[in-house]
N, C-alpha and C. Protein backbone atom coordinates (compact mmCIF):
# COMPACT_ATOMS: atom_id res chain seq x y z
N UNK A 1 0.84 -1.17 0.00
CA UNK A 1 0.00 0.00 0.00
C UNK A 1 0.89 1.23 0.00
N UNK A 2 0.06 2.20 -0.89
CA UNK A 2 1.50 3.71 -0.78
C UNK A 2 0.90 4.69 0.51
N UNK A 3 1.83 5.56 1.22
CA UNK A 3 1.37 5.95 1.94
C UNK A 3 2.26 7.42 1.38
N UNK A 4 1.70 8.80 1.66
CA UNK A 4 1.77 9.43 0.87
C UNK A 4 1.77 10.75 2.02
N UNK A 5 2.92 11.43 2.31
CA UNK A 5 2.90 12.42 3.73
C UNK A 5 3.34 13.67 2.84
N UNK A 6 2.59 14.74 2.95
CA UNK A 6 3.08 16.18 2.49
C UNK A 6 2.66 17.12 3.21
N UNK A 7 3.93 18.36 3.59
CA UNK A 7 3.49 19.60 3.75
C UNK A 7 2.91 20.23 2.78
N UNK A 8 2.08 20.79 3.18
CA UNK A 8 1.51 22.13 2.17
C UNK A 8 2.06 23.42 2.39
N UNK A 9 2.69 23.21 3.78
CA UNK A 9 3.14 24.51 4.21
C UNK A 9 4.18 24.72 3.75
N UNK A 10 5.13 23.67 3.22
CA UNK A 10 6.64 23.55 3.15
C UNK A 10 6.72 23.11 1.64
N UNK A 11 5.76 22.68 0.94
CA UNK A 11 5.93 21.65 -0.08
C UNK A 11 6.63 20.72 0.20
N UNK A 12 7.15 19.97 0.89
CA UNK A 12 7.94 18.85 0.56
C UNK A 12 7.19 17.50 1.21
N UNK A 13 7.43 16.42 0.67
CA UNK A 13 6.62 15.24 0.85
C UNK A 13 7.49 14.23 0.84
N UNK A 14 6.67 12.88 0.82
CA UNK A 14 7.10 11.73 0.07
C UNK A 14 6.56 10.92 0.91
N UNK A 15 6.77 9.76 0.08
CA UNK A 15 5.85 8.33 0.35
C UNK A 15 7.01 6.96 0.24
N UNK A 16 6.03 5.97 1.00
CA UNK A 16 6.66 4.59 1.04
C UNK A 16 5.99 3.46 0.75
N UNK A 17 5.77 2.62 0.26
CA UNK A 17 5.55 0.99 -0.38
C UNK A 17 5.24 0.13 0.48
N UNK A 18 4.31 0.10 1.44
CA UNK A 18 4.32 -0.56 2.62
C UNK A 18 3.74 -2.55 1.56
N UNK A 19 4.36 -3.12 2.12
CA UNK A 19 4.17 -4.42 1.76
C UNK A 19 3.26 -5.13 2.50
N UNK A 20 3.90 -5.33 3.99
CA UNK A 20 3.33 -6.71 4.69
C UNK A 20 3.37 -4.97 6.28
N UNK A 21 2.16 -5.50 7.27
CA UNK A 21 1.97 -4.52 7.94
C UNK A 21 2.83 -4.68 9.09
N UNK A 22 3.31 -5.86 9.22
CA UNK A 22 4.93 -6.22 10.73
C UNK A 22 5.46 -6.85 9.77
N UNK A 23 6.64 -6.59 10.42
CA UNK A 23 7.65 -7.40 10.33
C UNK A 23 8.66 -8.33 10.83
N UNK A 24 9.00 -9.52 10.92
CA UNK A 24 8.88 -10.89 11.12
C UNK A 24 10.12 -10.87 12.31
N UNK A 25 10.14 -11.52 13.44
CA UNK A 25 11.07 -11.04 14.76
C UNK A 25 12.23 -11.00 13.93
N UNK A 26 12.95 -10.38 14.73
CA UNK A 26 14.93 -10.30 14.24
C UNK A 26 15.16 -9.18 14.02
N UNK A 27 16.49 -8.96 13.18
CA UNK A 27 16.38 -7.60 12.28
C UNK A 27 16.02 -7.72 11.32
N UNK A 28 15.39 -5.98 11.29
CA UNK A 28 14.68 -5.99 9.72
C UNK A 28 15.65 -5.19 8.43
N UNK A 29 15.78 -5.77 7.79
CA UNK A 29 17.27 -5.56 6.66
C UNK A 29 16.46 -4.48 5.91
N UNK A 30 15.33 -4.30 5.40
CA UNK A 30 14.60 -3.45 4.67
C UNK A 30 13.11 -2.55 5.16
N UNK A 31 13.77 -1.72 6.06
CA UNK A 31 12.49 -1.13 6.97
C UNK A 31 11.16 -0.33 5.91
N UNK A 32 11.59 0.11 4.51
CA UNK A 32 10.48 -0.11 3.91
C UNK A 32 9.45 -0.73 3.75
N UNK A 33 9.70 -1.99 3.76
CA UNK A 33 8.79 -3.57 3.49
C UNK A 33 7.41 -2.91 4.86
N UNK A 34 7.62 -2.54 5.21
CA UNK A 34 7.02 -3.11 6.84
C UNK A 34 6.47 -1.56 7.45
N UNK A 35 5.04 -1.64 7.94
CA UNK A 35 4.01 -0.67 7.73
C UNK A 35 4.87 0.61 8.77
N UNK A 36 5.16 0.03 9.90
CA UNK A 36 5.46 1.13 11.20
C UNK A 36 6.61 1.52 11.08
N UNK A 37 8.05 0.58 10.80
CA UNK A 37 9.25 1.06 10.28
C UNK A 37 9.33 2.05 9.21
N UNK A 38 8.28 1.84 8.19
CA UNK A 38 8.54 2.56 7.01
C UNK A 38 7.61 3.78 7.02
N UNK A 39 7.02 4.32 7.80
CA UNK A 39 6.24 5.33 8.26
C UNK A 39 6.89 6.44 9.10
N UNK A 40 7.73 5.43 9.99
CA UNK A 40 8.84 6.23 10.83
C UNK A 40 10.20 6.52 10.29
N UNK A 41 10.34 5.98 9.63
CA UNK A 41 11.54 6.65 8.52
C UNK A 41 11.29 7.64 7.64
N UNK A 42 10.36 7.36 7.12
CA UNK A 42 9.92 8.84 6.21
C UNK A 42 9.34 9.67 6.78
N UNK A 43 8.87 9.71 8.39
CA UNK A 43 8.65 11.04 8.99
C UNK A 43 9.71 11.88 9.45
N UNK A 44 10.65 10.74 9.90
CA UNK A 44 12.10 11.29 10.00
C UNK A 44 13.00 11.73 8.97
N UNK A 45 12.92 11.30 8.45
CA UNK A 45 13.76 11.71 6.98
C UNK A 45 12.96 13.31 6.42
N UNK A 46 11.65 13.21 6.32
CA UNK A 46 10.96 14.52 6.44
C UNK A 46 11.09 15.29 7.34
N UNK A 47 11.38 15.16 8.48
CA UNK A 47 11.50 15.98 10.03
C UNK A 47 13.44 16.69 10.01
N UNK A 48 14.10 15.26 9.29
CA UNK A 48 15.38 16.01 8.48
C UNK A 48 15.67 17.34 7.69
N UNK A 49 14.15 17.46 6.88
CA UNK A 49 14.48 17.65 5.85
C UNK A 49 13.39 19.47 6.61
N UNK A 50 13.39 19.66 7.55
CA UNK A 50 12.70 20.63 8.31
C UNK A 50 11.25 20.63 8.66
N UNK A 51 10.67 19.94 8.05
CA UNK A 51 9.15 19.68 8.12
C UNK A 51 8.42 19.09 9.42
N UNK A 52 7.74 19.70 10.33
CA UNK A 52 7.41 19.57 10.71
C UNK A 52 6.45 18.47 11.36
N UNK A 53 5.97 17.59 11.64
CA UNK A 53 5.04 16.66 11.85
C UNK A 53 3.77 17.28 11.98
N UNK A 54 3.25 17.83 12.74
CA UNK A 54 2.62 18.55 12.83
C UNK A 54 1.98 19.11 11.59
N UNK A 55 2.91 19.46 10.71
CA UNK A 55 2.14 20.12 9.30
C UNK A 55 2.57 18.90 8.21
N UNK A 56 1.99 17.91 8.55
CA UNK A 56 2.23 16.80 7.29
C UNK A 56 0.25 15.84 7.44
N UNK A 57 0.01 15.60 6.44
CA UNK A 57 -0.84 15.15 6.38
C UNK A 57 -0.86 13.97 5.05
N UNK A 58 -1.66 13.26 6.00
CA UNK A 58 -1.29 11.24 5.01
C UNK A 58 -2.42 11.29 4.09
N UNK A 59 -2.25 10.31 3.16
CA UNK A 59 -2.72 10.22 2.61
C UNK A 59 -2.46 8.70 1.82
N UNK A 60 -3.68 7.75 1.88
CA UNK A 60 -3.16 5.89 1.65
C UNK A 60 -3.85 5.42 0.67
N UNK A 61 -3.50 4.67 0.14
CA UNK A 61 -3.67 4.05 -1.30
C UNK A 61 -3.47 2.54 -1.09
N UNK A 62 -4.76 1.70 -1.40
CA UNK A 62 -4.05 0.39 -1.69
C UNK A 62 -5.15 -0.66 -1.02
N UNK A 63 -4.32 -1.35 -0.45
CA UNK A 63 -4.94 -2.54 0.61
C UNK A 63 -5.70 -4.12 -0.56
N UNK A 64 -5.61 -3.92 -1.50
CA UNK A 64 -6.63 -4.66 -2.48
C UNK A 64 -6.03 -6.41 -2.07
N UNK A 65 -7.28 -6.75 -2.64
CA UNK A 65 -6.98 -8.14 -2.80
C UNK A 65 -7.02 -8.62 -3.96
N UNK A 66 -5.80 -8.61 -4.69
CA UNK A 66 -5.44 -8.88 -6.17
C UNK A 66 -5.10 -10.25 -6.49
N UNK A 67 -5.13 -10.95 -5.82
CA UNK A 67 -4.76 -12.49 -6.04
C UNK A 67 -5.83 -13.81 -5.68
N UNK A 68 -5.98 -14.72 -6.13
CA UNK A 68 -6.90 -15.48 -5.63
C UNK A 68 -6.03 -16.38 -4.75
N UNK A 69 -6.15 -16.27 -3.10
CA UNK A 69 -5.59 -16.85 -2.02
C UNK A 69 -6.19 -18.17 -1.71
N UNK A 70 -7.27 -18.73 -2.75
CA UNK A 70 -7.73 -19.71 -2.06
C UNK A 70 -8.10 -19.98 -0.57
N UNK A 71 -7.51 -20.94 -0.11
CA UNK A 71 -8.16 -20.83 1.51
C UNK A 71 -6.85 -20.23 2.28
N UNK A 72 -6.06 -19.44 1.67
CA UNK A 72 -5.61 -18.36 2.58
C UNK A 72 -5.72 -17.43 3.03
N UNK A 73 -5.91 -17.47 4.59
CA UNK A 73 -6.93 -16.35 5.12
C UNK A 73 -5.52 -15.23 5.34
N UNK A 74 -4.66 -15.62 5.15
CA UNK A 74 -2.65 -14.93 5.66
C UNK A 74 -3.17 -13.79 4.40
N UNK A 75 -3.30 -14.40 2.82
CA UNK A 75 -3.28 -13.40 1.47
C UNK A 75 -4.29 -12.55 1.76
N UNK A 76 -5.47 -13.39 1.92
CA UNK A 76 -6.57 -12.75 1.98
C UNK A 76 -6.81 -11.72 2.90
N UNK A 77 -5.81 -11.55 3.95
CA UNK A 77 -6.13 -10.43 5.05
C UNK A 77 -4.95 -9.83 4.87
N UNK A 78 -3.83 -9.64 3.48
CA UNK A 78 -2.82 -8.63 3.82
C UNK A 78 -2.95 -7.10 3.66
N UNK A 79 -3.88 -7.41 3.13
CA UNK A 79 -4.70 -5.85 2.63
C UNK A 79 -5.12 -5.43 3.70
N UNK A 80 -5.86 -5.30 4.39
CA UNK A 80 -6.58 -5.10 6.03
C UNK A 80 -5.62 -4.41 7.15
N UNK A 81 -4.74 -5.88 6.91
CA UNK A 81 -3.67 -5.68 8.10
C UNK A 81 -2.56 -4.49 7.79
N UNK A 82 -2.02 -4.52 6.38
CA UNK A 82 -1.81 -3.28 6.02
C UNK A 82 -1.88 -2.10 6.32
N UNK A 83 -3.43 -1.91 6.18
CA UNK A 83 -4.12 -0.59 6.08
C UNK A 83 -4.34 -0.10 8.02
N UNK A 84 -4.11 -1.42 8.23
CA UNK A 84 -4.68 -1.16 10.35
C UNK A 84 -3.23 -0.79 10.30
N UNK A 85 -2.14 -1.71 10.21
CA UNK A 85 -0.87 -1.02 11.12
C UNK A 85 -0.65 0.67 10.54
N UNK A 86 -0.84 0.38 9.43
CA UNK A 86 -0.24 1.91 8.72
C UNK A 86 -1.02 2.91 9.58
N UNK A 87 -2.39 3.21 9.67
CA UNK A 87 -3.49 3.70 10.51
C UNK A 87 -3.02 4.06 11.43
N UNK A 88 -2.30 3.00 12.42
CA UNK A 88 -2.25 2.56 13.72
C UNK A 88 -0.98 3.63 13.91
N UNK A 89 0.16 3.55 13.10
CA UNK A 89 1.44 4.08 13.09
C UNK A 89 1.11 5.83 12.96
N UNK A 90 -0.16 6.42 11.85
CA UNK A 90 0.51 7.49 11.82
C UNK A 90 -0.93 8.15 12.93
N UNK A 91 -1.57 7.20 13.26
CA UNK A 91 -2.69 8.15 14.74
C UNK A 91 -1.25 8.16 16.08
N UNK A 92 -0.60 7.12 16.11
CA UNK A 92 0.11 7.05 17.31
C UNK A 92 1.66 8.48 17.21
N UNK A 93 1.63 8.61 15.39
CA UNK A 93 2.95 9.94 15.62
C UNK A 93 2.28 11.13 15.24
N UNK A 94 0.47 11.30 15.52
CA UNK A 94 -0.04 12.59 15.27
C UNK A 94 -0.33 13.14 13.88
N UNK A 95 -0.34 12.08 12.72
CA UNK A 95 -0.08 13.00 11.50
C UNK A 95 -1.97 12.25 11.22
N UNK A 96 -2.98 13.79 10.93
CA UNK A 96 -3.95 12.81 10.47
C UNK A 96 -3.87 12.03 9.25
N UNK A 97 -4.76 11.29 8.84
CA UNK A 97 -5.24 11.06 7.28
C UNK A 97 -6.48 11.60 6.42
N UNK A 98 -5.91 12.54 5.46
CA UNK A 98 -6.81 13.19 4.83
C UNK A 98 -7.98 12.77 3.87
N UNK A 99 -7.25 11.45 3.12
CA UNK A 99 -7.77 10.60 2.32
C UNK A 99 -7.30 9.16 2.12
N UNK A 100 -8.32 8.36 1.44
CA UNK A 100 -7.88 6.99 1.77
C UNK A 100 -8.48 6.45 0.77
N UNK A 101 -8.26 5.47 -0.27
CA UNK A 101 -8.92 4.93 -1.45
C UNK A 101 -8.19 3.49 -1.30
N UNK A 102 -9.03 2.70 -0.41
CA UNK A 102 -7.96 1.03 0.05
C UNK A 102 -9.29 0.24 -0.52
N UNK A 103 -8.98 -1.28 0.07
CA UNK A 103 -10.00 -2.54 -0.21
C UNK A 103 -9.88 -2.34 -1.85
N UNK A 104 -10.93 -3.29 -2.18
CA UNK A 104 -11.13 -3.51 -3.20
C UNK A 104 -10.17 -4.66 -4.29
N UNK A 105 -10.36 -4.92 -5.43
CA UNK A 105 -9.50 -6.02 -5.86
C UNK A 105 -8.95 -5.55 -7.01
N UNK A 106 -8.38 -4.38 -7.16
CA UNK A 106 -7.61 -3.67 -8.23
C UNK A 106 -6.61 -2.85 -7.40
N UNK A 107 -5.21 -3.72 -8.25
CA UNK A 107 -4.18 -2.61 -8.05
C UNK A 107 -4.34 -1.40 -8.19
N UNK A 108 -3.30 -0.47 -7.61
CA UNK A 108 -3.36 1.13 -7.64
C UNK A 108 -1.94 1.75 -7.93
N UNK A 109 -1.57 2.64 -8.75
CA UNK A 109 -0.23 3.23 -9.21
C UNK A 109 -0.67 4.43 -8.80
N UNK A 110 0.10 4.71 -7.62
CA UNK A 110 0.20 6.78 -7.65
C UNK A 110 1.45 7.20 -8.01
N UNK A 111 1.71 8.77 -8.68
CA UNK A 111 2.60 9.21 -8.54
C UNK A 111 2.41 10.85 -8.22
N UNK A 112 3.43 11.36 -7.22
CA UNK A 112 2.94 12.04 -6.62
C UNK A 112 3.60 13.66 -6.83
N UNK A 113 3.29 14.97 -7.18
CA UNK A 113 3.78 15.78 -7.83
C UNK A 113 4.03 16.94 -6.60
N UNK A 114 5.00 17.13 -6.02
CA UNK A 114 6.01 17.73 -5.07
C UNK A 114 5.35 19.68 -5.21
N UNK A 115 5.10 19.65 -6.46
CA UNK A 115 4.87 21.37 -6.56
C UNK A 115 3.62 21.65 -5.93
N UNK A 116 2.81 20.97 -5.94
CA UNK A 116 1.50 21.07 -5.01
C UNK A 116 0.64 19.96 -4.66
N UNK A 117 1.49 18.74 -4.65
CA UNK A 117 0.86 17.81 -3.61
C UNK A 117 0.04 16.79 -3.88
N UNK A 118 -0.55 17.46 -5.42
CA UNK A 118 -1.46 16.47 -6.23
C UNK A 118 -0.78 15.09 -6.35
N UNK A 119 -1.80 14.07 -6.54
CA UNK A 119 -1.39 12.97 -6.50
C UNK A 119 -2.24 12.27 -7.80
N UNK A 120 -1.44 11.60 -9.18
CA UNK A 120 -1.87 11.44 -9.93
C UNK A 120 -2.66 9.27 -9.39
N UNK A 121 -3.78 8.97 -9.78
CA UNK A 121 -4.58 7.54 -9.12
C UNK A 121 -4.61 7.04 -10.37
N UNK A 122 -4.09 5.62 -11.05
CA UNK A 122 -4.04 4.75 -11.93
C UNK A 122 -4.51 3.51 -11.22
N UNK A 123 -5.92 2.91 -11.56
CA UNK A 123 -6.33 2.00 -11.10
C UNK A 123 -7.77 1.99 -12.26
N UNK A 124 -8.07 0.44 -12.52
CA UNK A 124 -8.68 -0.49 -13.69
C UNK A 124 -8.56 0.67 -14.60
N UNK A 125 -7.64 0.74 -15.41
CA UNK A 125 -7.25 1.69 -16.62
C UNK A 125 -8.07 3.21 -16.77
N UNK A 126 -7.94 3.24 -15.34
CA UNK A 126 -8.60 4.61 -15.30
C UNK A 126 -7.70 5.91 -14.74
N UNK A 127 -7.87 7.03 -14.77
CA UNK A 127 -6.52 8.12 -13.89
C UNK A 127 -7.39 9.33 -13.39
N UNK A 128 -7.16 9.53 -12.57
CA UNK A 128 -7.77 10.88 -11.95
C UNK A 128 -6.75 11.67 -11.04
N UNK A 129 -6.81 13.00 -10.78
CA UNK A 129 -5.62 13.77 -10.07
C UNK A 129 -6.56 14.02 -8.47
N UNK A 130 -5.66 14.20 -7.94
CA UNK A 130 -6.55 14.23 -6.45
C UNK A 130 -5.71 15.06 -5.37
N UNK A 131 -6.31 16.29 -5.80
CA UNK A 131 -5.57 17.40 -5.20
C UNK A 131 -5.43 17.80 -3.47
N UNK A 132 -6.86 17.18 -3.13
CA UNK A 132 -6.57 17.25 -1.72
C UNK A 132 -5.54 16.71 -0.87
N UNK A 133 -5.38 18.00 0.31
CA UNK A 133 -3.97 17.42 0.95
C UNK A 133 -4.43 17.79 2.63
């Protein structure tokens, strides 16, 4: 699922690829993969970069169930679990969520435009811009 953090105040943003919503005991070699690591890195890396927490607002994409899991309830709920830790991660560091376009059984391609925040939505061969931030 993409998760998608921008100032408006600052312009500056950016997003992360959340895969699977934990990640598996030990160390984690790729804190992207993984909903709470990769939420807290790019707030930090944004908080680097002067931005405030406070003036960042989320914005999530995704969660689908694109595969037929058969009687896997693990596939069948990665979408869900996804969308809860990610949730879970940015109510617990204060940043709300402005918008949210998850579930469903179609992939989603965003790409996201830094000059004002718009976020271009590619999903069942369709595109729309989605300016709210």
């Amino acid at each position: 699922m993409g998760v998608v953090l921008f100032s408006e105040k600052s312009r500056i943003g950016g997003m992360c690829h959340v895969l699977l919503g934990s990640a598996p005991a030990g160390k984690i070699v790729n804190k992207g993969k993984y909903a709470r690591p990769a939420v807290l890195a790019l707030t930090s890396e944004l908080e680097r970069e002067g931005v405030q927490a406070a003036d960042l607002r989320a914005r999530i994409f995704g969660g689908a169930s694109m595969f037929d899991a058969g009687q896997s309830s693990f596939i069948q709920q990665i979408g869900a679990s996804n969308a809860k830790a990610v949730k879970d991660t940015l109510a617990e560091v204060g940043i709300p969520i402005v918008m949210e376009d998850l579930g469903g059984s179609s992939g989603r391609t965003i790409t996201v435009f830094l000059d004002d925040g718009r976020i271009l939505l590619r999903s069942n061969g369709k595109e729309k811009y989605i300016y709210k931030t």
